[in-house]
Protein backbone atom coordinates (compact mmCIF):
# COMPACT_ATOMS: atom_id res chain seq x y z
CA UNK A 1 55.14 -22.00 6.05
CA UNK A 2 53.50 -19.93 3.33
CA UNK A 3 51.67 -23.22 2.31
CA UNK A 4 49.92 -23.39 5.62
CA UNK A 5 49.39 -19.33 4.81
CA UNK A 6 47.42 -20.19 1.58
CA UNK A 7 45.66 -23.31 2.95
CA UNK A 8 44.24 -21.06 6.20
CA UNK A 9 43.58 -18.14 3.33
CA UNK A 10 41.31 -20.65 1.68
CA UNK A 11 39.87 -22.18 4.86
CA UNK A 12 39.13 -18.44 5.73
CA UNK A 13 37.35 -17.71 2.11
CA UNK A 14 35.22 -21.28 2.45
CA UNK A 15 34.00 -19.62 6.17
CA UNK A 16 32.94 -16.24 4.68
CA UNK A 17 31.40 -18.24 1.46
CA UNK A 18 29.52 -20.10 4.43
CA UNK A 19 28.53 -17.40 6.14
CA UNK A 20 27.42 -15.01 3.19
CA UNK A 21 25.20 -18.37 1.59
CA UNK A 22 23.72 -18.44 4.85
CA UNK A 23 22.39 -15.16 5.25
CA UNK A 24 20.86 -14.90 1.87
CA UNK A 25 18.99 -17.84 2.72
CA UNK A 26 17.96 -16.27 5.62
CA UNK A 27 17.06 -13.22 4.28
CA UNK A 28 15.13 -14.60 1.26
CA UNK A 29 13.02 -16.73 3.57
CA UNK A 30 11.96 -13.37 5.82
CA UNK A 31 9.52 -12.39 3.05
CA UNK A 32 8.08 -15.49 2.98
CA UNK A 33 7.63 -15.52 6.55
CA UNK A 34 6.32 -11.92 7.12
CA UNK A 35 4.11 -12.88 4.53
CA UNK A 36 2.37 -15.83 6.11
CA UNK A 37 2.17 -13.84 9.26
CA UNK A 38 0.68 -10.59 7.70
CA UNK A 39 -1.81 -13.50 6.43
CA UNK A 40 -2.36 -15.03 9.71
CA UNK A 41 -3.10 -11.43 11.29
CA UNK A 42 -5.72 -10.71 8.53
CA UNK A 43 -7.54 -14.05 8.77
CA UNK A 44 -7.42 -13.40 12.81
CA UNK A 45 -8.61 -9.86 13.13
CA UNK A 46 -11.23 -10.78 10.25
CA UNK A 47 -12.50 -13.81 12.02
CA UNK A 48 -13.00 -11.18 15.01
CA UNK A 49 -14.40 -8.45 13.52
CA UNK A 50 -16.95 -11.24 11.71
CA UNK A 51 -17.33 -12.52 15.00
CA UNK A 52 -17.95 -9.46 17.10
CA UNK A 53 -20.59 -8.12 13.70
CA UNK A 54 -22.63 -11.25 14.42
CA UNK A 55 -23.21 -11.01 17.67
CA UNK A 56 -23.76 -7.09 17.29
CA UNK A 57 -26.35 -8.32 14.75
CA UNK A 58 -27.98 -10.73 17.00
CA UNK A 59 -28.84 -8.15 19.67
CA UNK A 60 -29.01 -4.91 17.56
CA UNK A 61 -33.17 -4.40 16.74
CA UNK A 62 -33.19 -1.18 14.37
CA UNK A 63 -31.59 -1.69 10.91
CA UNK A 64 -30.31 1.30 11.06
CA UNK A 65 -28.11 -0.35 14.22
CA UNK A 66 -27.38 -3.24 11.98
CA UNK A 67 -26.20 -0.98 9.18
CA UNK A 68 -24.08 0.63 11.77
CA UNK A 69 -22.44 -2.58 13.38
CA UNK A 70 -21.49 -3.93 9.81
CA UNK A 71 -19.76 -0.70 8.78
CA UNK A 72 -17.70 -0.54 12.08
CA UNK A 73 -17.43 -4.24 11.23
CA UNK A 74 -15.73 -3.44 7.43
CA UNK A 75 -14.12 -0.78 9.07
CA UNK A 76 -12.17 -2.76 11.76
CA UNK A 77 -11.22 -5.36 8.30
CA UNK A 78 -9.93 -2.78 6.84
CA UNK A 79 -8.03 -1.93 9.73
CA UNK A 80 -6.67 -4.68 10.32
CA UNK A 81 -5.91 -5.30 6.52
CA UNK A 82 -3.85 -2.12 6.35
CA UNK A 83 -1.32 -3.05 9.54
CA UNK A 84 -0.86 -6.25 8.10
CA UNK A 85 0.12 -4.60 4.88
CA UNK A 86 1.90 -2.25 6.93
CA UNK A 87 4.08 -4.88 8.50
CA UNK A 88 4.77 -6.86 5.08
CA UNK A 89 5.90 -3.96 3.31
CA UNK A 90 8.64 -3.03 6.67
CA UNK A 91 9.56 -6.69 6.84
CA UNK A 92 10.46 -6.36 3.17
CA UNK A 93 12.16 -3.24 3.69
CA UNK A 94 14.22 -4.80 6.66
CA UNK A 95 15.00 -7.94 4.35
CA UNK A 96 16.10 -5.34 1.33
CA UNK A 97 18.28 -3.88 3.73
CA UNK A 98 19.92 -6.70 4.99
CA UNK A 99 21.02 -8.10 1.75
CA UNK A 100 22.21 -4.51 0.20
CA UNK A 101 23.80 -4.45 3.36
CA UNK A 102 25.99 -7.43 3.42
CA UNK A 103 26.82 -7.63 -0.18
């Protein structure tokens, strides 16, 4: 009887070894995720704003209009650069959490 105690004692251990492995592997590869899509959101909202500058350009006629479309242009890059800074550094902060969390 207490044999079958210390073998499901050690069965239970090898689950919660299991289960803790898991979730650090899951919470080391959030970085690396919210990273590529903080990327991805950059590259996207820069490829618009480029987009939407050129064809401002095109039909602007004053430079003074063409000065103005590229600065709203850098602006909107900008933008766009801080939310997807802003969303690395809370994905971080969520991953930080979870691992303090469960250890």
């Amino acid at each position: 009887m207490d044999e079958k105690l210390i073998q499901r004692v050690l069965e239970i251990e090898k689950e919660a070894q299991t289960i803790h492995e898991t979730a650090l592997a899951e919470s080391l590869a959030l970085p690396v995720q919210a990273e590529k899509e903080a990327d991805a959101l950059i590259s996207q909202a820069r490829s618009e704003a480029e987009e939407e500058a050129k064809q401002m350009v095109a039909s602007a006629e004053a430079k003074e209009e063409c000065a103005q479309i590229l600065a709203d242009a850098e602006q909107k890059i900008h933008h766009a650069e801080l939310l997807g800074t802003a969303n690395f550094d809370r994905a971080v902060s969520y991953v930080l959490t979870r691992v303090i969390g469960r250890e």
